[in-house]
N, C-alpha and C. Protein backbone atom coordinates (compact mmCIF):
# COMPACT_ATOMS: atom_id res chain seq x y z
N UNK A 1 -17.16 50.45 28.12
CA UNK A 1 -17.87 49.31 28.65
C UNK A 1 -18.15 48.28 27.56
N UNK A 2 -18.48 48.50 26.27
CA UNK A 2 -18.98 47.87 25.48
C UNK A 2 -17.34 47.18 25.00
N UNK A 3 -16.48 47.81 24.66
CA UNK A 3 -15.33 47.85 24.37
C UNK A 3 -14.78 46.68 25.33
N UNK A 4 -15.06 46.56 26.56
CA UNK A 4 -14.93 45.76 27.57
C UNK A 4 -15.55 44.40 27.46
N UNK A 5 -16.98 44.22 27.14
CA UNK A 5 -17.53 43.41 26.77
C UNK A 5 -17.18 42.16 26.20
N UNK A 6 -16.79 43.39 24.39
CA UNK A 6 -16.21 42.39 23.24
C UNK A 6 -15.02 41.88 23.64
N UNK A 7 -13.92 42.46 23.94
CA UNK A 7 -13.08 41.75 24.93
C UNK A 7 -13.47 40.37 25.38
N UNK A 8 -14.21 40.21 26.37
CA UNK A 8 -14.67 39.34 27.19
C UNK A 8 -15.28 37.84 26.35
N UNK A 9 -15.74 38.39 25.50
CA UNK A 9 -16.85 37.30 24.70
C UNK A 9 -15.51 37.02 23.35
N UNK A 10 -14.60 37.96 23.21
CA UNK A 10 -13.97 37.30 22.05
C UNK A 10 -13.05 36.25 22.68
N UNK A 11 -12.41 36.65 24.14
CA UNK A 11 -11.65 35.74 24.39
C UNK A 11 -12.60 34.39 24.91
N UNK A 12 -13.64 34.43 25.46
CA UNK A 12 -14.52 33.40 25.81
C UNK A 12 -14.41 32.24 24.68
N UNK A 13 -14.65 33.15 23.26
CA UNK A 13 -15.20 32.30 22.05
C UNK A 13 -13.99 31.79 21.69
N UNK A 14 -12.74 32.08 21.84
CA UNK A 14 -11.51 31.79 21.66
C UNK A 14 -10.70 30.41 22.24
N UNK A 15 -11.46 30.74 23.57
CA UNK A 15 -11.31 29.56 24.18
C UNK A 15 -11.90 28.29 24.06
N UNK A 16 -13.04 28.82 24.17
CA UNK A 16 -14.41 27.48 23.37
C UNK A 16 -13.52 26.82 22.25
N UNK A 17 -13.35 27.51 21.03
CA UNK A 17 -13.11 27.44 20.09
C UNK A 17 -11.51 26.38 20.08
N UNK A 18 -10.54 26.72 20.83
CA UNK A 18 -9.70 25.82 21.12
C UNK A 18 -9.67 24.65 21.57
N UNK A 19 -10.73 24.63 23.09
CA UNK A 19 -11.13 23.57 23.33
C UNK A 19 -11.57 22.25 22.88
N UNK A 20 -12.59 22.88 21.30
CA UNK A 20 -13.29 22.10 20.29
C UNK A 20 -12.04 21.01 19.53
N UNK A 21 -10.98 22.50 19.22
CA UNK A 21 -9.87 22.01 18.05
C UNK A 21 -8.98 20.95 19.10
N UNK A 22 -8.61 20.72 19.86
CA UNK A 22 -8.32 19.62 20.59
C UNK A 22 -8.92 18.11 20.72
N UNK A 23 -10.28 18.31 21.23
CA UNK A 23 -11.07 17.26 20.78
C UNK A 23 -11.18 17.01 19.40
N UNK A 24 -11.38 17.51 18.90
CA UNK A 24 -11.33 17.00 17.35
C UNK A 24 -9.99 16.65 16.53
N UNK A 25 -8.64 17.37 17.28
CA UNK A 25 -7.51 16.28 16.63
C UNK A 25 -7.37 14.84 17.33
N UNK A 26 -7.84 14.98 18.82
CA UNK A 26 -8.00 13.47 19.01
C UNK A 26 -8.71 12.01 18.67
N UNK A 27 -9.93 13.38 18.01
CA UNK A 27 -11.13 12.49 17.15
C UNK A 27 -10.25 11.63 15.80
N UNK A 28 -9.43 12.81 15.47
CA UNK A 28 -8.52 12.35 13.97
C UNK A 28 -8.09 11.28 14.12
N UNK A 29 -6.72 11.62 15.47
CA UNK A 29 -5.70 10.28 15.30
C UNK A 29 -6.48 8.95 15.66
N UNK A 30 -7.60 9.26 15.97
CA UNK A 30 -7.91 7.35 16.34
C UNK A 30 -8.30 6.92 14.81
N UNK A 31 -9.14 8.24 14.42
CA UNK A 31 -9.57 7.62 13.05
C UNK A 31 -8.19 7.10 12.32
N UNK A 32 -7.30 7.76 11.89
CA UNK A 32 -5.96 7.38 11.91
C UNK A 32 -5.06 6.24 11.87
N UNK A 33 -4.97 6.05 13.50
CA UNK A 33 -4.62 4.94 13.67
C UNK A 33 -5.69 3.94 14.32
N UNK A 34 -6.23 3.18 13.99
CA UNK A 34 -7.34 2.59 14.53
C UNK A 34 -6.22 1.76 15.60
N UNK A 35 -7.43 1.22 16.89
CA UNK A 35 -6.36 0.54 17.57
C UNK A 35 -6.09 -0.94 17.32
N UNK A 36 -6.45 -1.42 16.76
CA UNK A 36 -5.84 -2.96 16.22
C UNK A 36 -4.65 -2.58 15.63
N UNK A 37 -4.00 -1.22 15.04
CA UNK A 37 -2.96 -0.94 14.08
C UNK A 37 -1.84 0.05 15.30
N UNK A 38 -1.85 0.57 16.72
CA UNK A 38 -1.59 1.06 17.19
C UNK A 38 0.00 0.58 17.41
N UNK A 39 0.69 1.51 16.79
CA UNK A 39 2.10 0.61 17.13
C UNK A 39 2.73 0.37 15.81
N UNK A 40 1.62 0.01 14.84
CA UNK A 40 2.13 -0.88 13.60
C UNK A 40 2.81 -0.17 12.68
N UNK A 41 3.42 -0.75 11.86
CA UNK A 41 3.96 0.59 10.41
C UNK A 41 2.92 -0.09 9.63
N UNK A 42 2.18 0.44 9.31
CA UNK A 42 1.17 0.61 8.25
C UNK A 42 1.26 0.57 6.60
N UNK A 43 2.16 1.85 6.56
CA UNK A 43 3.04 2.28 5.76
C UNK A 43 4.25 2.13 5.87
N UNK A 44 5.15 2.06 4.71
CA UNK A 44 6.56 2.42 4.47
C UNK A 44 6.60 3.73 3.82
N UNK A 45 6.83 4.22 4.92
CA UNK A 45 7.03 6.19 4.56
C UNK A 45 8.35 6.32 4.04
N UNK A 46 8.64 7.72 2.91
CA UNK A 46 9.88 7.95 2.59
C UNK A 46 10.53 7.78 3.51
N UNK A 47 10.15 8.45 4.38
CA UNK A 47 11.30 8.55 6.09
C UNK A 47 12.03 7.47 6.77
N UNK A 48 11.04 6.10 6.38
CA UNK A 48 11.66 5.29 7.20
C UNK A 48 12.88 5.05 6.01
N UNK A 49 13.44 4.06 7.72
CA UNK A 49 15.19 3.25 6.92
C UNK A 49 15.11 2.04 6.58
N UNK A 50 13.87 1.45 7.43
CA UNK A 50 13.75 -0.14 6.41
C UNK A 50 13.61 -0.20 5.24
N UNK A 51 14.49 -1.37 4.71
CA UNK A 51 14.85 -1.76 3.47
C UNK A 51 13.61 -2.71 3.10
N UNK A 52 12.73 -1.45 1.81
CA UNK A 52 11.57 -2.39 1.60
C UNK A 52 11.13 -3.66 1.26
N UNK A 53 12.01 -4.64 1.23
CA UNK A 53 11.86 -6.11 1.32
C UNK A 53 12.32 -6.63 2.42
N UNK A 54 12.88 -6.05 3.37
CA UNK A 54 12.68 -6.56 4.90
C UNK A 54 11.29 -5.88 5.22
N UNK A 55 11.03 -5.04 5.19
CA UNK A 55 9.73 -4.42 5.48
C UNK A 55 8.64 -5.42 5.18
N UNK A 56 8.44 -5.44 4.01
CA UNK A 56 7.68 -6.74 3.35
C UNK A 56 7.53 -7.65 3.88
N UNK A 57 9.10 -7.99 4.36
CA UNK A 57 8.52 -9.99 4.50
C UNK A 57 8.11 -9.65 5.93
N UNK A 58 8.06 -8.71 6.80
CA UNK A 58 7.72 -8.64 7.97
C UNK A 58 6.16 -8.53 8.25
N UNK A 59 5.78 -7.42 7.00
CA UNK A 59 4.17 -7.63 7.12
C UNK A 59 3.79 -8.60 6.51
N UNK A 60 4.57 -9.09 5.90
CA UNK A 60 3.53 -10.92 5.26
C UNK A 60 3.76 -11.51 6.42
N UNK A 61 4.55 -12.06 6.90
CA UNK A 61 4.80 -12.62 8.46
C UNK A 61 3.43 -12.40 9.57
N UNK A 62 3.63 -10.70 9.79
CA UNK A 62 2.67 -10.87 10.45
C UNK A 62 4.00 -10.63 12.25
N UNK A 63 5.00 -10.42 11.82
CA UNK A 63 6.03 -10.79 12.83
C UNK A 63 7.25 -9.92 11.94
N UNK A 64 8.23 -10.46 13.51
CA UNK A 64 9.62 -9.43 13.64
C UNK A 64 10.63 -10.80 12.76
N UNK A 65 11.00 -10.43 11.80
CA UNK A 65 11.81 -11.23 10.70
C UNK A 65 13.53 -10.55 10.88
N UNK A 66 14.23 -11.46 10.84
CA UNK A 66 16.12 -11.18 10.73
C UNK A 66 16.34 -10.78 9.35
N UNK A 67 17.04 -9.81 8.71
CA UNK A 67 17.66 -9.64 7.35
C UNK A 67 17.59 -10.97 6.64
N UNK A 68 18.58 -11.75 7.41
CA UNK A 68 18.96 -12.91 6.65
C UNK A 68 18.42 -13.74 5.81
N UNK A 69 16.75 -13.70 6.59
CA UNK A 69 15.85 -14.87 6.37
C UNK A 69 15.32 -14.57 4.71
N UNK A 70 15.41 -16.55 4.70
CA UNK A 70 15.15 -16.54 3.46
C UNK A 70 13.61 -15.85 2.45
N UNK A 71 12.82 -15.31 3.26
CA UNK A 71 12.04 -14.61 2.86
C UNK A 71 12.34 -13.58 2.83
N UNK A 72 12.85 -12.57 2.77
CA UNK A 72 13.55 -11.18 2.23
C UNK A 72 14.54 -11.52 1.12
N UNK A 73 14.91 -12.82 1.11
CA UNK A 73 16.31 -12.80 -0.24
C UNK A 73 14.89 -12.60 -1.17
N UNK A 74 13.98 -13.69 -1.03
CA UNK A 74 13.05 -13.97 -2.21
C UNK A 74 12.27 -12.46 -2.88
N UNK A 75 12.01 -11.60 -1.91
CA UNK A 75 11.27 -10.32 -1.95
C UNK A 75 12.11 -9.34 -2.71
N UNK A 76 13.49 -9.62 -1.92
CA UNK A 76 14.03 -8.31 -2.66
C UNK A 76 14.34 -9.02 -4.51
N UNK A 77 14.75 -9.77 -4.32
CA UNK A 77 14.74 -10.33 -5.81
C UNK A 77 13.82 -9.94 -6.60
N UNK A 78 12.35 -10.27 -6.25
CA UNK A 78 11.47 -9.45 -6.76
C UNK A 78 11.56 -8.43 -6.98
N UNK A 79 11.63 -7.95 -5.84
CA UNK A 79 11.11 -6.19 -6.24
C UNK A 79 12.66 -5.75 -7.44
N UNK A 80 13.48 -6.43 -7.43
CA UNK A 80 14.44 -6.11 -8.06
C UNK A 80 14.05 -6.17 -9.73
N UNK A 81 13.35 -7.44 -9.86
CA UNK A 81 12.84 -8.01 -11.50
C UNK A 81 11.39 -6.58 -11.08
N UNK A 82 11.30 -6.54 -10.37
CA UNK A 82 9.84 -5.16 -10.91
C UNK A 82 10.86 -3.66 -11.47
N UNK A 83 11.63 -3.33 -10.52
CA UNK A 83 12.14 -2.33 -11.29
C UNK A 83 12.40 -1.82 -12.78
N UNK A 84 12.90 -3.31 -13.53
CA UNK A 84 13.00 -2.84 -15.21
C UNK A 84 11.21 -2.68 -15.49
N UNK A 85 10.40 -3.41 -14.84
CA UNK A 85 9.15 -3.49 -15.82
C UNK A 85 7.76 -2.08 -14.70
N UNK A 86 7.96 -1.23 -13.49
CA UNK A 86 7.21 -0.72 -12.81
C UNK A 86 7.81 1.03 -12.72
N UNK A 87 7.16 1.62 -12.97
CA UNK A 87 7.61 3.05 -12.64
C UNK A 87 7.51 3.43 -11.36
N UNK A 88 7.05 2.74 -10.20
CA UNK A 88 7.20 3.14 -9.00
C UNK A 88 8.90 2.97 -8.35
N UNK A 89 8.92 3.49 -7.22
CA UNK A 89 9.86 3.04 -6.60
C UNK A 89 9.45 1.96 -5.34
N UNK A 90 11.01 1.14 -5.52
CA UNK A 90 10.47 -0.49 -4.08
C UNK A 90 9.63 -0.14 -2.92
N UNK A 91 9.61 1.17 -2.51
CA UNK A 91 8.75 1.29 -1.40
C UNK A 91 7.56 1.97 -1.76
N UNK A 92 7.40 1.99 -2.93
CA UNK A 92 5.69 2.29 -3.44
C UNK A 92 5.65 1.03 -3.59
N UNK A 93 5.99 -0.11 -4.46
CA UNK A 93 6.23 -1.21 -4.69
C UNK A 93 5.40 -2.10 -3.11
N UNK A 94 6.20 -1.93 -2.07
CA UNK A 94 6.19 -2.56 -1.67
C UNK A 94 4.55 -2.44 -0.42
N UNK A 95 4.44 -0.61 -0.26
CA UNK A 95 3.07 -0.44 0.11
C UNK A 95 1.81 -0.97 -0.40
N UNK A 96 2.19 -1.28 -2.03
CA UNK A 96 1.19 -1.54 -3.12
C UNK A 96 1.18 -3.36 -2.55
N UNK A 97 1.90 -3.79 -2.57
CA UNK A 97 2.27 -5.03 -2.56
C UNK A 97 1.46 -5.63 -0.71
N UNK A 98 1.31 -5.32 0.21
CA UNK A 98 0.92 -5.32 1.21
C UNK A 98 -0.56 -4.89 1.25
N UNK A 99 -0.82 -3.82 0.81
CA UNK A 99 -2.28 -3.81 0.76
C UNK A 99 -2.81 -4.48 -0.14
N UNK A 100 -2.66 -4.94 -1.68
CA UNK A 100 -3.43 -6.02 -2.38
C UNK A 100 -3.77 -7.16 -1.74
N UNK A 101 -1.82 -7.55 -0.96
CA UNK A 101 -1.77 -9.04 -0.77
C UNK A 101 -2.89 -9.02 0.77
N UNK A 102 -3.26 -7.64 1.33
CA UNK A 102 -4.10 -8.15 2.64
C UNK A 102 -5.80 -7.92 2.55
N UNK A 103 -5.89 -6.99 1.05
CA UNK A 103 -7.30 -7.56 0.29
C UNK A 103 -7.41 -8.54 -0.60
N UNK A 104 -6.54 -9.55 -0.79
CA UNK A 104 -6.59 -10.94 -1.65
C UNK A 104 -6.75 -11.79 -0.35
N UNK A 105 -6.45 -11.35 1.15
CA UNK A 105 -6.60 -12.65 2.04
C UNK A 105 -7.52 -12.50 2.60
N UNK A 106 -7.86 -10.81 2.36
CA UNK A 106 -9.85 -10.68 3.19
C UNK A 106 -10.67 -11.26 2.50
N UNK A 107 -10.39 -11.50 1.26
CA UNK A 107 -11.06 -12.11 0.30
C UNK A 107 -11.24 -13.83 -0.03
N UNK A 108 -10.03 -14.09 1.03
CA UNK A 108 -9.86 -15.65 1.00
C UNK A 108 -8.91 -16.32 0.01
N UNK A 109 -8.22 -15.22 -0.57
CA UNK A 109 -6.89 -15.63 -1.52
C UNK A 109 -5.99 -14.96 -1.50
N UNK A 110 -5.31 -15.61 0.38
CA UNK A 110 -3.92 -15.11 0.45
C UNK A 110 -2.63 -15.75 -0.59
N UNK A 111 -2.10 -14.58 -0.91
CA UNK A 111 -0.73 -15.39 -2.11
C UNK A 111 0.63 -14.43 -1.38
N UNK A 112 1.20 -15.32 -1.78
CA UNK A 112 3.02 -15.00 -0.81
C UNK A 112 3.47 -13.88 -2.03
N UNK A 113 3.79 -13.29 -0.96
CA UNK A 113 4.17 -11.09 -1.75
C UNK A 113 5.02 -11.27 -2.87
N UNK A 114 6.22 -12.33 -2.58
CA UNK A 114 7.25 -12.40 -3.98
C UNK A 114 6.79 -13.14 -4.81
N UNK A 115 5.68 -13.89 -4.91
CA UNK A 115 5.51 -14.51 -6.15
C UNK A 115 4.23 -13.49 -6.41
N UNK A 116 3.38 -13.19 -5.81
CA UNK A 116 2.95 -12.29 -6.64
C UNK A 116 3.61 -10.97 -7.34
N UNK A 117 4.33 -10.28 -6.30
CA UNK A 117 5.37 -9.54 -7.20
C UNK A 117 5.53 -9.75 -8.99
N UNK A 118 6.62 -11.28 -8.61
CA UNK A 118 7.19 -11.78 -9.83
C UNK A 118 5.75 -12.09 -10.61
N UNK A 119 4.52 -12.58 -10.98
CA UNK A 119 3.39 -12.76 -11.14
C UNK A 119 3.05 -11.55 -12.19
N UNK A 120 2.83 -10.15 -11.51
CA UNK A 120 2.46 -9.31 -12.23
C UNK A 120 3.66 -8.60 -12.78
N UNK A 121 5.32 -9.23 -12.82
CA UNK A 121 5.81 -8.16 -13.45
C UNK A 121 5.89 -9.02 -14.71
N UNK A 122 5.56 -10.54 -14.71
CA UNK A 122 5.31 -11.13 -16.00
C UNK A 122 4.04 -10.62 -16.69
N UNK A 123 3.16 -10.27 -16.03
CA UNK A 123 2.14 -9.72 -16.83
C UNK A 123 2.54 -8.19 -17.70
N UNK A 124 3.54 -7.31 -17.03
CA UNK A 124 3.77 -6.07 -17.41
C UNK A 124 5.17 -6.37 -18.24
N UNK A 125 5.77 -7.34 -18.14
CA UNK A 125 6.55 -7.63 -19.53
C UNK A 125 5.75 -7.76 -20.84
N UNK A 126 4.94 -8.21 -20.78
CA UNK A 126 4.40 -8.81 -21.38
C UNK A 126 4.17 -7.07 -22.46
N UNK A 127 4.28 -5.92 -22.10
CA UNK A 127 3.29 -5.25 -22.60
C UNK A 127 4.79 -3.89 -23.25
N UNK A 128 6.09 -4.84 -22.88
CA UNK A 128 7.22 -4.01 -23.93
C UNK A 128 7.24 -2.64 -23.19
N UNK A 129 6.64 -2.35 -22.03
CA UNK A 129 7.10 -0.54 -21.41
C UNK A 129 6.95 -0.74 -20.14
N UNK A 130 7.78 -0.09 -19.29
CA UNK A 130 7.04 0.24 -17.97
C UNK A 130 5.48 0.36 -17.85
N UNK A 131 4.90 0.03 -16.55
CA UNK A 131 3.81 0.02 -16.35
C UNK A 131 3.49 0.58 -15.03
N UNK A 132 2.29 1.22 -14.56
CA UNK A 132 2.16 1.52 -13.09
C UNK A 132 1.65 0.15 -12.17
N UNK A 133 2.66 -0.13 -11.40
CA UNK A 133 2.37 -1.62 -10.50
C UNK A 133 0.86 -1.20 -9.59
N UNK A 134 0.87 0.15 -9.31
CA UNK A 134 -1.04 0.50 -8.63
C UNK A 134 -2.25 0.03 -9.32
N UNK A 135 -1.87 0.30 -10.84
CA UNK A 135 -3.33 0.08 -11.82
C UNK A 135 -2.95 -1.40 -12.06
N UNK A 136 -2.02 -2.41 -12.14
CA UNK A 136 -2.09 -3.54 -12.42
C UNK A 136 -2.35 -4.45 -11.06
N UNK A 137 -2.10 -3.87 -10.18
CA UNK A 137 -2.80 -4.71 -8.35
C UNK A 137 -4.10 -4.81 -8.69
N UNK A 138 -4.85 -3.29 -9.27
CA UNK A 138 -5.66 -2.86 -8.74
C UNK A 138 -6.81 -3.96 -9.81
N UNK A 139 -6.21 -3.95 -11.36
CA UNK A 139 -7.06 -4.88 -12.15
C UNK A 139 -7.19 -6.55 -11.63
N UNK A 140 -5.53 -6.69 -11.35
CA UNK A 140 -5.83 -8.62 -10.62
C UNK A 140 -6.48 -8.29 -9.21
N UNK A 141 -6.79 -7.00 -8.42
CA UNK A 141 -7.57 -7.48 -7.70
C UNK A 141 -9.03 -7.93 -7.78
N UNK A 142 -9.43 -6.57 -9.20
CA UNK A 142 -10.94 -6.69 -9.17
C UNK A 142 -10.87 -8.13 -9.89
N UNK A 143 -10.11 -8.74 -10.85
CA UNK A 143 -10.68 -9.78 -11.26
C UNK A 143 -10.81 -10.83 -10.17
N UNK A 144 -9.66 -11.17 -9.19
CA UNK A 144 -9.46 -12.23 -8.37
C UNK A 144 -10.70 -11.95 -7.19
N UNK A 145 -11.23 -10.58 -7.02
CA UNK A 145 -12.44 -10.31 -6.13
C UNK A 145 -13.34 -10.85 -6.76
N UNK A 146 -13.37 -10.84 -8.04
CA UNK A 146 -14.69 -11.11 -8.94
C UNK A 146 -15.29 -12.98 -9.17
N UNK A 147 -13.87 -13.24 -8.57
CA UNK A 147 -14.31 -15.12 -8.71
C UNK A 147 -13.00 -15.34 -9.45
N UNK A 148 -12.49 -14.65 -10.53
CA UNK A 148 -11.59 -15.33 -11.58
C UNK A 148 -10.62 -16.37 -10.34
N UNK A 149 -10.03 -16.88 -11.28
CA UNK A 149 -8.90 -18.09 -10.32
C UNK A 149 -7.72 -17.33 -10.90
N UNK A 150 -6.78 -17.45 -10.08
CA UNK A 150 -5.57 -16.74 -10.23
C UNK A 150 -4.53 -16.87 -11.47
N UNK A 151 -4.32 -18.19 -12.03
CA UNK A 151 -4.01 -18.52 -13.36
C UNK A 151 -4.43 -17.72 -14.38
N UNK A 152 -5.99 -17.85 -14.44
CA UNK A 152 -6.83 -16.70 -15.68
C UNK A 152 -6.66 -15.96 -15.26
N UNK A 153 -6.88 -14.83 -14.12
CA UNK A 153 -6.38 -13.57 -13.92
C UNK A 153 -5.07 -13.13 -14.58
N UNK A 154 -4.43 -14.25 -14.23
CA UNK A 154 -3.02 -13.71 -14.79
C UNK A 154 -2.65 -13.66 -16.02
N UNK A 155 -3.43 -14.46 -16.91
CA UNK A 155 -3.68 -14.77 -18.53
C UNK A 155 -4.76 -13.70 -18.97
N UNK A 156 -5.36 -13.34 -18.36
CA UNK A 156 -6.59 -12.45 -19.06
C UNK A 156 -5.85 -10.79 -19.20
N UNK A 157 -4.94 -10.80 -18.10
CA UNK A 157 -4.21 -9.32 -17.94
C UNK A 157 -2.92 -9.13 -18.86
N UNK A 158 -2.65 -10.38 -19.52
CA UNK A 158 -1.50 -10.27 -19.97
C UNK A 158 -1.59 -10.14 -21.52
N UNK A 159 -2.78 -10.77 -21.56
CA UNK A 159 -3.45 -10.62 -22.92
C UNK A 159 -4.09 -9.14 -23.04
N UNK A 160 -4.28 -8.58 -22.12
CA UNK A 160 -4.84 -7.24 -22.34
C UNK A 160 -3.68 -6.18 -22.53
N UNK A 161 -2.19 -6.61 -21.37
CA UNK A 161 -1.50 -5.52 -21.52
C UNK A 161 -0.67 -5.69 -23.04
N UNK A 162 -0.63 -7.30 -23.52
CA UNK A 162 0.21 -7.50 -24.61
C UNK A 162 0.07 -6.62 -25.57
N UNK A 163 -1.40 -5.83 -25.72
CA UNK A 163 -1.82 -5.44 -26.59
C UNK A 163 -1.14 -3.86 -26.68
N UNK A 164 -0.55 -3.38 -25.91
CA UNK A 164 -0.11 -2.25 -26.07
C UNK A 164 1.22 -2.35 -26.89
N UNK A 165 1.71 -3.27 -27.15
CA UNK A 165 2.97 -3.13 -27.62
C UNK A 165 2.84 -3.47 -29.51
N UNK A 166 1.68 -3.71 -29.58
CA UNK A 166 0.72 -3.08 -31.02
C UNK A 166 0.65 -1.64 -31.43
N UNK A 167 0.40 -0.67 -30.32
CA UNK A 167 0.52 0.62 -30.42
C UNK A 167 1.60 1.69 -30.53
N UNK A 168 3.19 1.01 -29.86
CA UNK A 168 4.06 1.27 -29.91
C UNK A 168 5.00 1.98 -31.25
């Protein structure tokens, strides 16, 4: 009887217990995908096949862009001059490049993806080695969040990275 019982109450709790884990992966994916983003590529995952400067000029757009257009020649060019000077690859490149450029426009200083690209890989020439393109977004963002104007940002970082090639 007792034997019978536990039976009863383990599969009960089993079920409960499933029930919960359901609701709560649905709790996930919204967190996830919020719905203003439902649909969107967010990311450029390894997986996908877009070519990360069509990808690019599509989320600067804001819209569905043709290969051809002259905003992807300009992007991939870029991301092409980042390769000698960034240890990422174009589609880290280009995730990095999309989220700065859409906290520089929450911020009220939207700038077009290939010239910033080209922008900071003059700053990371500047410094004689590869550089990580994450930690150099991440410094012109805090300065350009901070008030700096985009010129000095770009002079204040270049003067900082120049300095590594002192250490060399």
């Amino acid at each position: 009887m007792r034997f019978r019982r536990a039976i009863i109450l383990a599969s009960a709790c089993a079920l409960l217990a499933s029930c919960g884990e359901e609701k709560h992966g649905a709790e996930q994916d919204d967190v996830i995908e919020p719905e203003s983003r439902k649909g969107a590529d967010i990311w450029l995952r390894p997986t996908d096949r877009t070519e990360p400067a069509l990808w690019l000029a599509r989320r600067e757009a804001g819209a569905e862009i043709e290969e051809g257009e002259r905003v992807v020649e300009r992007i991939r060019a870029a991301l092409l001059l980042a390769q000698a000077h960034f240890l990422e690859t174009d589609r880290m490149l280009a995730n990095r490049t999309a989220q700065v450029g859409e906290m520089l426009a929450a911020d009220g200083h939207a700038e077009d993806f290939a010239r910033l690209i080209r922008s900071l890989v003059e700053v990371a020439a500047t410094a004689g080695q590869k550089q990580t393109y994450g930690e150099l977004c991440q410094h012109y963002y805090n300065l350009r969040h901070s008030g700096v104007e985009r010129e000095l940002a770009l002079q204040m970082l270049a003067s900082r990275y120049r300095t590594q090639k002192q250490f060399r």
